[in-house]
PDB file of N, CA and C in Angstrom:
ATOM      1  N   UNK A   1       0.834  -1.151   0.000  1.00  0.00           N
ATOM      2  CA  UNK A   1       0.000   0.000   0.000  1.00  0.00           C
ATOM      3  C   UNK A   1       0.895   1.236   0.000  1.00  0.00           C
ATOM      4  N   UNK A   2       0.804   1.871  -1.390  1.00  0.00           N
ATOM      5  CA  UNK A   2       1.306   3.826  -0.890  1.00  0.00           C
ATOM      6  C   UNK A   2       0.923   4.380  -0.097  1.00  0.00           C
ATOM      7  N   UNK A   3       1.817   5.253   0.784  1.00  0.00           N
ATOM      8  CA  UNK A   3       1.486   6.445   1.366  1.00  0.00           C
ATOM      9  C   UNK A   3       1.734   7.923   0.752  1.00  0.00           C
ATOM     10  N   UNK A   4       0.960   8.622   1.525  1.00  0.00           N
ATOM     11  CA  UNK A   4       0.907  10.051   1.070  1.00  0.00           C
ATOM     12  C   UNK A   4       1.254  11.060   2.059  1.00  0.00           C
ATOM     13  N   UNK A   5       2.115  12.087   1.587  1.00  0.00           N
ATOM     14  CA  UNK A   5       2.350  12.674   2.994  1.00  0.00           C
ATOM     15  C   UNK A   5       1.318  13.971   2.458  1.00  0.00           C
ATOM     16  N   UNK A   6       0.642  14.522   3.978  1.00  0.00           N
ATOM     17  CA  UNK A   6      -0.452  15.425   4.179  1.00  0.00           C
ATOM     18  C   UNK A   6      -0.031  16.435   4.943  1.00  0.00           C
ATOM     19  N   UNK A   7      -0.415  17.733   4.896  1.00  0.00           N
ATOM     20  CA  UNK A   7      -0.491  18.498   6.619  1.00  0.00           C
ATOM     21  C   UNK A   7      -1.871  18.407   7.352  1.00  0.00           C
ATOM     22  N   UNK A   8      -1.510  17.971   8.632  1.00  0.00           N
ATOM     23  CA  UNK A   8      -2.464  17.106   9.700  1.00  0.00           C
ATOM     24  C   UNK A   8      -3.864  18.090   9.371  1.00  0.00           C
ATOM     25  N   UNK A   9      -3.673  19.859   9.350  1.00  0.00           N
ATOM     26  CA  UNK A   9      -4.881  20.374   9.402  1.00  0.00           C
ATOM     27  C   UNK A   9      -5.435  20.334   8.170  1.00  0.00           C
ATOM     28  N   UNK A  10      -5.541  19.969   7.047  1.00  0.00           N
ATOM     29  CA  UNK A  10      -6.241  19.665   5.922  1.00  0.00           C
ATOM     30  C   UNK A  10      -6.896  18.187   5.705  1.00  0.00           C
ATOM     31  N   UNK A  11      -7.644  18.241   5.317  1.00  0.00           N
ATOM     32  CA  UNK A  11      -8.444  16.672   4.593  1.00  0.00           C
ATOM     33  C   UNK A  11      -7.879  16.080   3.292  1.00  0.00           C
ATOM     34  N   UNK A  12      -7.412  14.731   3.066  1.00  0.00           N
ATOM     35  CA  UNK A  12      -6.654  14.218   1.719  1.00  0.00           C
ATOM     36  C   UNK A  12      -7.256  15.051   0.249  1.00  0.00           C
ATOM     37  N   UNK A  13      -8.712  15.031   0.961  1.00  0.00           N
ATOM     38  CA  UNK A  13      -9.478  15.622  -0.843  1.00  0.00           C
ATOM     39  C   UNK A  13      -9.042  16.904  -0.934  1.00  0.00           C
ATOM     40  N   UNK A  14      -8.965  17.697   0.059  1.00  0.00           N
ATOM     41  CA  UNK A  14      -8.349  18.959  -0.244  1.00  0.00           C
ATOM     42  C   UNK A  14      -6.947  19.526  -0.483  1.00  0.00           C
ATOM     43  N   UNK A  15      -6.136  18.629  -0.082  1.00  0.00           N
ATOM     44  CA  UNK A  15      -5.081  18.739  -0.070  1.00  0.00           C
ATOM     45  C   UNK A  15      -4.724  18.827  -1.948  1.00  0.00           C
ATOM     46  N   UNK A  16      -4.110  19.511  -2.233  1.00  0.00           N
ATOM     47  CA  UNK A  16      -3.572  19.443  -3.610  1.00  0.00           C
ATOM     48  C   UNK A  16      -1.835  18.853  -3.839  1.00  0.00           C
ATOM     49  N   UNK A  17      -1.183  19.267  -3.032  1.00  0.00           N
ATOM     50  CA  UNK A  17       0.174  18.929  -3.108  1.00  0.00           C
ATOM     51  C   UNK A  17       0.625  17.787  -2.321  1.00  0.00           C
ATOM     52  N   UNK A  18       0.019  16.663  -2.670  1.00  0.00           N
ATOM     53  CA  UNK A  18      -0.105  15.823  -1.504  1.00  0.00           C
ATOM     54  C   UNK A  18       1.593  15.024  -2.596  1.00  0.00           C
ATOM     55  N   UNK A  19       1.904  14.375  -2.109  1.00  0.00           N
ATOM     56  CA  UNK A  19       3.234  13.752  -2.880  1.00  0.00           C
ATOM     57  C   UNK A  19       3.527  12.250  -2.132  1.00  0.00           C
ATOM     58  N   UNK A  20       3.957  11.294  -3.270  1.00  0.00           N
ATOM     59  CA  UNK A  20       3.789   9.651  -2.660  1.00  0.00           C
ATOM     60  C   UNK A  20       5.329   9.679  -2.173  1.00  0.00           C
ATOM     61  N   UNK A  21       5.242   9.488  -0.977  1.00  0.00           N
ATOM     62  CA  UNK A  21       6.868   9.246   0.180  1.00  0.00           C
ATOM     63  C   UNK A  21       7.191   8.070   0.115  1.00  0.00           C
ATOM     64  N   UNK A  22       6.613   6.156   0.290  1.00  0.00           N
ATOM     65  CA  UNK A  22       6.546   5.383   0.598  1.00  0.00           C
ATOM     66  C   UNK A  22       5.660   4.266   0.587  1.00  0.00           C
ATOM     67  N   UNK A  23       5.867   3.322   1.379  1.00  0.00           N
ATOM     68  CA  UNK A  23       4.811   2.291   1.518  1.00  0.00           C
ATOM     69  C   UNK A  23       4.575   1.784   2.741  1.00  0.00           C
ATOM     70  N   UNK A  24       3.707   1.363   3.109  1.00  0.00           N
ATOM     71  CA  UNK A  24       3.189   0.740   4.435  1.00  0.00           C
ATOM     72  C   UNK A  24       3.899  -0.924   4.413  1.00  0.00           C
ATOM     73  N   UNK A  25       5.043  -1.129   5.325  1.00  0.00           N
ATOM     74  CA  UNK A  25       5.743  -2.554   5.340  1.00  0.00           C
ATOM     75  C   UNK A  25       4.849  -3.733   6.671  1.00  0.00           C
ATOM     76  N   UNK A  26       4.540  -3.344   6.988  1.00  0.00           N
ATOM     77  CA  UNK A  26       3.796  -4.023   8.257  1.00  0.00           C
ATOM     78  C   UNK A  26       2.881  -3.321   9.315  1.00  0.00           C
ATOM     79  N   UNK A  27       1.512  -3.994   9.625  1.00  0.00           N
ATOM     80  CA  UNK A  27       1.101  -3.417  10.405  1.00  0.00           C
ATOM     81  C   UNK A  27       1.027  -4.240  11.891  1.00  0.00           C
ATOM     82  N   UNK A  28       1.303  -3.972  13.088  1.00  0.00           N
ATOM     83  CA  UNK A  28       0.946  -4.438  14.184  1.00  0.00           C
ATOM     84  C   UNK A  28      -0.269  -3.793  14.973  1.00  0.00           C
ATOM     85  N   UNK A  29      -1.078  -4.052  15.089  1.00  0.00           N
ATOM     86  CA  UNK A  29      -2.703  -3.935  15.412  1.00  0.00           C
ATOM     87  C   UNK A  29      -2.334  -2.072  15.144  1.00  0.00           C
ATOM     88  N   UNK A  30      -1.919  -1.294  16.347  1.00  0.00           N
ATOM     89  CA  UNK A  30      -2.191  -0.157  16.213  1.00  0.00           C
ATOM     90  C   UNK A  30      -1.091   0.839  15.270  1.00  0.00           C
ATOM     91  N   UNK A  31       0.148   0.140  15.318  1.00  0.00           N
ATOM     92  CA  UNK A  31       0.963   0.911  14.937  1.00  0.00           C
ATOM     93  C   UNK A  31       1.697   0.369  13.440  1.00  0.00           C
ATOM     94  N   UNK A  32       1.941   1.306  12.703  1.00  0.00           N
ATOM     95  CA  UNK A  32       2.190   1.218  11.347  1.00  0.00           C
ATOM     96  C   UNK A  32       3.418   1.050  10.465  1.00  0.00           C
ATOM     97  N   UNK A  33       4.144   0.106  10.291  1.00  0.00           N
ATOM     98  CA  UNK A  33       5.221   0.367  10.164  1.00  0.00           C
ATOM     99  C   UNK A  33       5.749   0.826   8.654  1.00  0.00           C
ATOM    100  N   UNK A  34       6.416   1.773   8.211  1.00  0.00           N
ATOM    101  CA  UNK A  34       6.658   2.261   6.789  1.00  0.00           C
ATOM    102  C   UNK A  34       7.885   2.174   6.434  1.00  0.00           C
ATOM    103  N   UNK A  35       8.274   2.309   5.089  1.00  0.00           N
ATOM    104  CA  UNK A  35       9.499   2.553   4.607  1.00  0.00           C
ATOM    105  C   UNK A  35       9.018   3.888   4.155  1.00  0.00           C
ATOM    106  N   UNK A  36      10.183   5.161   3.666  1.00  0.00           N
ATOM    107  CA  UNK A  36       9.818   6.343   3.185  1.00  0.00           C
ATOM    108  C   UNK A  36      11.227   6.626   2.178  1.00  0.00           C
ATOM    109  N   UNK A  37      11.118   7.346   1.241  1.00  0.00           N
ATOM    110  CA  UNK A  37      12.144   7.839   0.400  1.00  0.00           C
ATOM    111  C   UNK A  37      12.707   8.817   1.767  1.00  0.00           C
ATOM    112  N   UNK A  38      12.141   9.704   2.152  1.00  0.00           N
ATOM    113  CA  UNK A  38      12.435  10.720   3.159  1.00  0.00           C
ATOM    114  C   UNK A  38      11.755  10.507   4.720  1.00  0.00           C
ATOM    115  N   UNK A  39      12.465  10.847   5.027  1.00  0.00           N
ATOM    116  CA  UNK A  39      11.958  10.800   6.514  1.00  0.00           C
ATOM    117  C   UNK A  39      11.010  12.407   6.919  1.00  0.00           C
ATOM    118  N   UNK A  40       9.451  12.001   6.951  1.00  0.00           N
ATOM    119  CA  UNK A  40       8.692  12.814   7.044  1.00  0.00           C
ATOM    120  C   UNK A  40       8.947  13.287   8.675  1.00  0.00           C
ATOM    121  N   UNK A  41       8.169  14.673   9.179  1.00  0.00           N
ATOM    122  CA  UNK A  41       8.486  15.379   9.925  1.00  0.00           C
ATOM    123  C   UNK A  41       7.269  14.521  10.983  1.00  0.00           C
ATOM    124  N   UNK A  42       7.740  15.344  12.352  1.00  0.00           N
ATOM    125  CA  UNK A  42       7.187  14.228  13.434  1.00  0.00           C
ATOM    126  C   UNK A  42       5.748  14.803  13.143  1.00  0.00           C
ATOM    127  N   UNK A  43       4.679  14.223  13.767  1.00  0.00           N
ATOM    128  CA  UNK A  43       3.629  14.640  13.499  1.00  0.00           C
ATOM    129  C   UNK A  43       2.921  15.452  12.384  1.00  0.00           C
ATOM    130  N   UNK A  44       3.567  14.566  11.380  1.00  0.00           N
ATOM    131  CA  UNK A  44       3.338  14.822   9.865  1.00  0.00           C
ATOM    132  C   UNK A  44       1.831  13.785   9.678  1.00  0.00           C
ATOM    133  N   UNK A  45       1.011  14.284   9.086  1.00  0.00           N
ATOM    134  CA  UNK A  45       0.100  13.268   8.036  1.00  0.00           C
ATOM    135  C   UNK A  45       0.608  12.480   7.312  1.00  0.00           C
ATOM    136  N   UNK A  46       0.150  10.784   6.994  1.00  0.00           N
ATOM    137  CA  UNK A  46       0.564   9.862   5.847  1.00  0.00           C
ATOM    138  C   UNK A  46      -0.695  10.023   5.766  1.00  0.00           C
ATOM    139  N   UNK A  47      -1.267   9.443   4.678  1.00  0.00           N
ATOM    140  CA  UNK A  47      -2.619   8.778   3.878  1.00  0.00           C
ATOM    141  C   UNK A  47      -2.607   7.765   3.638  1.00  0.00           C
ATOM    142  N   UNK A  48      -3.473   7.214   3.194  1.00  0.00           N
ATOM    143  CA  UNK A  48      -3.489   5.817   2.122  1.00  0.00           C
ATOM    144  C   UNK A  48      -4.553   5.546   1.829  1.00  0.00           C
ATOM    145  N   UNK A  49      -4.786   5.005   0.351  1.00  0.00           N
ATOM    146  CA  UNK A  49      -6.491   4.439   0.459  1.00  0.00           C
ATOM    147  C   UNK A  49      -6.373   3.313   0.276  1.00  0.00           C
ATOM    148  N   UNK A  50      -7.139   2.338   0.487  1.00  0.00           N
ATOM    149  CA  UNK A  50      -7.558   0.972   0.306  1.00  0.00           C
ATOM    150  C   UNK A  50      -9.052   0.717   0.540  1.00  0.00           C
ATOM    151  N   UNK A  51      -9.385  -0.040  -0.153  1.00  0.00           N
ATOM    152  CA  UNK A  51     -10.806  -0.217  -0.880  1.00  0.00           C
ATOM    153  C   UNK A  51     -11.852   0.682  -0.617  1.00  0.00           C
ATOM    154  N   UNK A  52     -11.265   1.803  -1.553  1.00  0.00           N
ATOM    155  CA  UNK A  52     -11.889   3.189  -1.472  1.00  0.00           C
ATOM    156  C   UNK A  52     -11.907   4.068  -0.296  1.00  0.00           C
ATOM    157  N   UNK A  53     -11.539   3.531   1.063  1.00  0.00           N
ATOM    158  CA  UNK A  53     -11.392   4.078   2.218  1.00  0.00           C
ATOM    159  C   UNK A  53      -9.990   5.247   2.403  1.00  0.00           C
ATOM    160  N   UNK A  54     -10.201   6.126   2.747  1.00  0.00           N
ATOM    161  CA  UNK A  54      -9.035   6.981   3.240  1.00  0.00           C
ATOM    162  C   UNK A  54      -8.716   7.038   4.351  1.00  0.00           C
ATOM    163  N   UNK A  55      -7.151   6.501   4.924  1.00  0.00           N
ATOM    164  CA  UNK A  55      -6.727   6.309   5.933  1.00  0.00           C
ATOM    165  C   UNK A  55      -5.750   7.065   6.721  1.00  0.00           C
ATOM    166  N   UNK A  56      -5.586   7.744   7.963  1.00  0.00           N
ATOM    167  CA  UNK A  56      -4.980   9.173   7.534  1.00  0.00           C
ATOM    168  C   UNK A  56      -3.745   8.756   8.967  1.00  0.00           C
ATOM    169  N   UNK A  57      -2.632   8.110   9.360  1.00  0.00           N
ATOM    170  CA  UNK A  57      -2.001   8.016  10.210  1.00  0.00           C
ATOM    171  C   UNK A  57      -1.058   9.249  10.514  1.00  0.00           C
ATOM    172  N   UNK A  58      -0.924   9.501  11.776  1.00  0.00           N
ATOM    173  CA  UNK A  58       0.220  10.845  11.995  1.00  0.00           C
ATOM    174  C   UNK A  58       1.781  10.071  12.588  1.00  0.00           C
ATOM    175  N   UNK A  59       2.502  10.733  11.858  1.00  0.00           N
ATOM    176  CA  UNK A  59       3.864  10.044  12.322  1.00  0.00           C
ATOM    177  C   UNK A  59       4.658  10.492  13.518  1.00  0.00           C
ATOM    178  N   UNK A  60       5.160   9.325  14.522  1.00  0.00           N
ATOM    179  CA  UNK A  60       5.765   9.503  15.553  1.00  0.00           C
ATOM    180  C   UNK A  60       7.405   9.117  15.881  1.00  0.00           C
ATOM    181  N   UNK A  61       7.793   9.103  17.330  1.00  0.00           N
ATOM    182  CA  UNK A  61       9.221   8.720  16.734  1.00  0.00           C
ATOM    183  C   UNK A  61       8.970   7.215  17.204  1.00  0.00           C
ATOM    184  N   UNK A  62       9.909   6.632  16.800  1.00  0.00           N
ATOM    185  CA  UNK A  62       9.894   4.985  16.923  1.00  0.00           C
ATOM    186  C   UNK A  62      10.474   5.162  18.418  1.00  0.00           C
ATOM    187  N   UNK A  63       9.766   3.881  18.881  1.00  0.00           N
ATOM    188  CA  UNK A  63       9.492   3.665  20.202  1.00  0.00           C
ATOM    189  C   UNK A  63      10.605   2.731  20.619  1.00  0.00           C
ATOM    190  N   UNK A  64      11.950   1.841  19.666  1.00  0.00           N
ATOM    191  CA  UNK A  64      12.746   1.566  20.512  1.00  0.00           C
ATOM    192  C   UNK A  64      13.926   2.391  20.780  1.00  0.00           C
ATOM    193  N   UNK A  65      13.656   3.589  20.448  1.00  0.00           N
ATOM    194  CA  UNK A  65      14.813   4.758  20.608  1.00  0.00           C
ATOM    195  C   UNK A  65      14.593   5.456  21.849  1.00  0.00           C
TER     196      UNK A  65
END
């Protein structure tokens, strides 16, 4: 699945400059794990859609650091 990076206060449909960073590599129930060309900013918006649904995760720092 692609991701999309967003800014948190806008909605995906509105967003115009939205740009594909990555992909979603694993999920564990709540937390998301990605690969990214760039390393998006902390509490950045990703997106994603899957079966028509828009999915909007905010990025944090990894938790074994």
């Amino acid at each position: 699945m692609k991701i999309e990076d967003h800014a948190l206060n806008s909605l995906p449909a509105q967003q115009e400059d939205k740009q594909l960073i990555g992909a979603i590599v694993e999920v564990h129930g709540p937390v998301v794990i990605t690969e990214c060309i760039w390393l998006p900013a902390l509490h950045q918006a990703l997106c994603t859609c899957f079966d028509h649904i828009t999915y909007v995760f905010e990025v944090h720092p990894h938790l074994d650091e």
